[in-house]
C-alpha atoms as a PDB file:
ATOM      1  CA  UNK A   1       0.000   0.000   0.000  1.00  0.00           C
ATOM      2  CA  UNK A   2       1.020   3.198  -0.863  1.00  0.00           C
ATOM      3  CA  UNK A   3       0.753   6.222   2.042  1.00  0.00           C
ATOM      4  CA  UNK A   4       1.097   9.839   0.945  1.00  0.00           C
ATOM      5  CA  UNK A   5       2.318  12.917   2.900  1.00  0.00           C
ATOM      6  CA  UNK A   6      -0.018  16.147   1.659  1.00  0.00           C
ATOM      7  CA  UNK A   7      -0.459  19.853   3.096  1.00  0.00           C
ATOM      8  CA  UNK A   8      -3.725  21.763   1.855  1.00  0.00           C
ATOM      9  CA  UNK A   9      -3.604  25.328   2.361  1.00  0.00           C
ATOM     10  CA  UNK A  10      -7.431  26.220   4.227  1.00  0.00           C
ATOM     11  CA  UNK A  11      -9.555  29.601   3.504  1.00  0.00           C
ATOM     12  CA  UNK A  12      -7.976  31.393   6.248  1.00  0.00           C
ATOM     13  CA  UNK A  13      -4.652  30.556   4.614  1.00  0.00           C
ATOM     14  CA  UNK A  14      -3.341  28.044   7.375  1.00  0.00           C
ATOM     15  CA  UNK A  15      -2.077  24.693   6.245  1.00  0.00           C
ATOM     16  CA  UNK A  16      -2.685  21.587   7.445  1.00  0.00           C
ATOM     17  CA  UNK A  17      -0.869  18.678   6.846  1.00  0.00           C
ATOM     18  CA  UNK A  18      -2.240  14.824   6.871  1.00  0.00           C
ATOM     19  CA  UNK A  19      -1.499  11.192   5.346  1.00  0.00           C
ATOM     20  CA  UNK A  20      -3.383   9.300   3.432  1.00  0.00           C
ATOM     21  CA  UNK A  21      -3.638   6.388   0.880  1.00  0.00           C
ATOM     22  CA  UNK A  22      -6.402   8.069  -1.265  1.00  0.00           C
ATOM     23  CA  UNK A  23      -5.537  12.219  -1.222  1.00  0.00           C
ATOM     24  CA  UNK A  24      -8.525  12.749  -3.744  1.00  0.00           C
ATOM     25  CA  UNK A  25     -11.022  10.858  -1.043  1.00  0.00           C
ATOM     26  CA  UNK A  26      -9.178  13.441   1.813  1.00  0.00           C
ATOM     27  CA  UNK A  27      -9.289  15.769  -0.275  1.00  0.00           C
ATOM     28  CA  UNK A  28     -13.115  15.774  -0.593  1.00  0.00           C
ATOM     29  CA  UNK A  29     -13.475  14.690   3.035  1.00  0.00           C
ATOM     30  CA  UNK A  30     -11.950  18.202   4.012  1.00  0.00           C
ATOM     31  CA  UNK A  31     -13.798  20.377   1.452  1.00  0.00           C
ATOM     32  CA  UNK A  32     -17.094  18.510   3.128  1.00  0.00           C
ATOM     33  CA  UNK A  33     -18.343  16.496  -0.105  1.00  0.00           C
ATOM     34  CA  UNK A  34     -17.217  13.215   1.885  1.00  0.00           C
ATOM     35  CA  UNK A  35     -18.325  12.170   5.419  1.00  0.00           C
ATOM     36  CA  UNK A  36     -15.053  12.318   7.845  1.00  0.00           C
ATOM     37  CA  UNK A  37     -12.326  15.344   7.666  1.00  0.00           C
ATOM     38  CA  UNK A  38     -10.396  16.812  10.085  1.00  0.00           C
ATOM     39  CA  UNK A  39     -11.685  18.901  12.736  1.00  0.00           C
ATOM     40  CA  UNK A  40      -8.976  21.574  12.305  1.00  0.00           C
ATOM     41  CA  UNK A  41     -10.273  22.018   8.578  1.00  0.00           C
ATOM     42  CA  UNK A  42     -14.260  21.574   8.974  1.00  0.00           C
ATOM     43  CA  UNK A  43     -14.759  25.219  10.296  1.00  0.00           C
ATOM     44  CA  UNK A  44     -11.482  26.558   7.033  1.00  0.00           C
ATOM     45  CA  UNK A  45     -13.431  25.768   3.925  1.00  0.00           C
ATOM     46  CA  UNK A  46     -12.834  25.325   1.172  1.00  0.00           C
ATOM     47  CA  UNK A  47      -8.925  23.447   1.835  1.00  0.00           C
ATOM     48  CA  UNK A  48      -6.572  23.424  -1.797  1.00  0.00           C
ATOM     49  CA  UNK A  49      -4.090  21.220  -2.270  1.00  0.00           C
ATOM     50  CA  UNK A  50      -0.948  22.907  -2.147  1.00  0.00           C
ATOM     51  CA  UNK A  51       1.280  19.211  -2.217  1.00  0.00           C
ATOM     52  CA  UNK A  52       1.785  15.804  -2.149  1.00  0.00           C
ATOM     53  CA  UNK A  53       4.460  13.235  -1.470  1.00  0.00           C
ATOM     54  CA  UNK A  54       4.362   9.233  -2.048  1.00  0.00           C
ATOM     55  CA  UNK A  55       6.757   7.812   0.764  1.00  0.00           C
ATOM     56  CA  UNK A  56       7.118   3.758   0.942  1.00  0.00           C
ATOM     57  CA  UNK A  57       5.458   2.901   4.040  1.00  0.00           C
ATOM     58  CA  UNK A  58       3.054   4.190   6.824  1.00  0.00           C
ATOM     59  CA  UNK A  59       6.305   4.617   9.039  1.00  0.00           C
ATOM     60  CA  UNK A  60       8.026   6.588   6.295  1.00  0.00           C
ATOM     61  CA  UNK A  61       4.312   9.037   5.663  1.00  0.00           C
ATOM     62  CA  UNK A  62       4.265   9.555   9.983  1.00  0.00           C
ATOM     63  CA  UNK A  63       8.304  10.510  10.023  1.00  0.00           C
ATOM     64  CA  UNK A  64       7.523  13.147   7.342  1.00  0.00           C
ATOM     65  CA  UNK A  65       3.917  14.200   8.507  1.00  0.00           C
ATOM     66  CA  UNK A  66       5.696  14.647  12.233  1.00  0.00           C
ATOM     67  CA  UNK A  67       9.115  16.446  10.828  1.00  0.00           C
ATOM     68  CA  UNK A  68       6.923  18.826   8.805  1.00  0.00           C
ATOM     69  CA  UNK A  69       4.243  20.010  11.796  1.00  0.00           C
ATOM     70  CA  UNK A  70       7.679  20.961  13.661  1.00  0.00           C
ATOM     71  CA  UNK A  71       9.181  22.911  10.671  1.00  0.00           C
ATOM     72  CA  UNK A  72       8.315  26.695  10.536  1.00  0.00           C
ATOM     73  CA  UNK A  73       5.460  27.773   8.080  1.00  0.00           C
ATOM     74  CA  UNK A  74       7.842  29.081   5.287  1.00  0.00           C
ATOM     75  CA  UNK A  75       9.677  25.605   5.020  1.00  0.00           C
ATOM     76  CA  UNK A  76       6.825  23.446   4.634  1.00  0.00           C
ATOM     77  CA  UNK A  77       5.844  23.420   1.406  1.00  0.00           C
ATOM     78  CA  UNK A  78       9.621  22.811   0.927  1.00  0.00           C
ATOM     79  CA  UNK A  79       9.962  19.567   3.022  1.00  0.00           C
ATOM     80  CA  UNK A  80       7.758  18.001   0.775  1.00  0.00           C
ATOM     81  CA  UNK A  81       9.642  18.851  -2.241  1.00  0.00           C
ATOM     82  CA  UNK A  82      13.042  17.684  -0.870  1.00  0.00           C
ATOM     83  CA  UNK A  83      15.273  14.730  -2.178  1.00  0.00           C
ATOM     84  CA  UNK A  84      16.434  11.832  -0.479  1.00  0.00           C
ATOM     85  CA  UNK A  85      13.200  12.205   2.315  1.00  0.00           C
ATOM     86  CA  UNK A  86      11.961   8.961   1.580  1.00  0.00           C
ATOM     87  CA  UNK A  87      14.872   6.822   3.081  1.00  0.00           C
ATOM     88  CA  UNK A  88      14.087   4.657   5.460  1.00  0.00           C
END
């Protein structure tokens, strides 16, 4: 199975970043056309998609997830973009 790393910027312009194995099904649970969604996002419609990043395992998705909710707001749409993150 395939897990992905993606930050969605909300309304407000806050981002929020999640995993996933289906990022159009989160996607559409945080814009409300899908039951579930985060809490965080529910009351920021509508959420865009600002990236994405396949990493090989759960483990690998919760490293990034965790090292990018620490990183200041200016570097996180970076940390997704970076080379080499997907090491094990």
């Amino acid at each position: 199975m395939r897990w992905f790393v993606y930050l969605v910027r909300c309304a407000d312009d806050s981002l929020y970043c999640g995993i996933t194995t289906d990022v159009a099904r989160r996607l559409a649970q945080h814009n409300g056309g899908l039951a579930g969604g985060a809490r965080y996002t529910r009351s920021r419609r509508p959420v865009r998609l600002e990236g994405v990043r396949c990493c090989e395992d759960r483990s690998a998705a919760l490293r990034l997830e965790a090292r990018i909710k620490r990183a200041q707001r200016a570097q996180k749409p970076g940390l997704l973009a970076e080379e080499g993150e997907m090491a094990s």
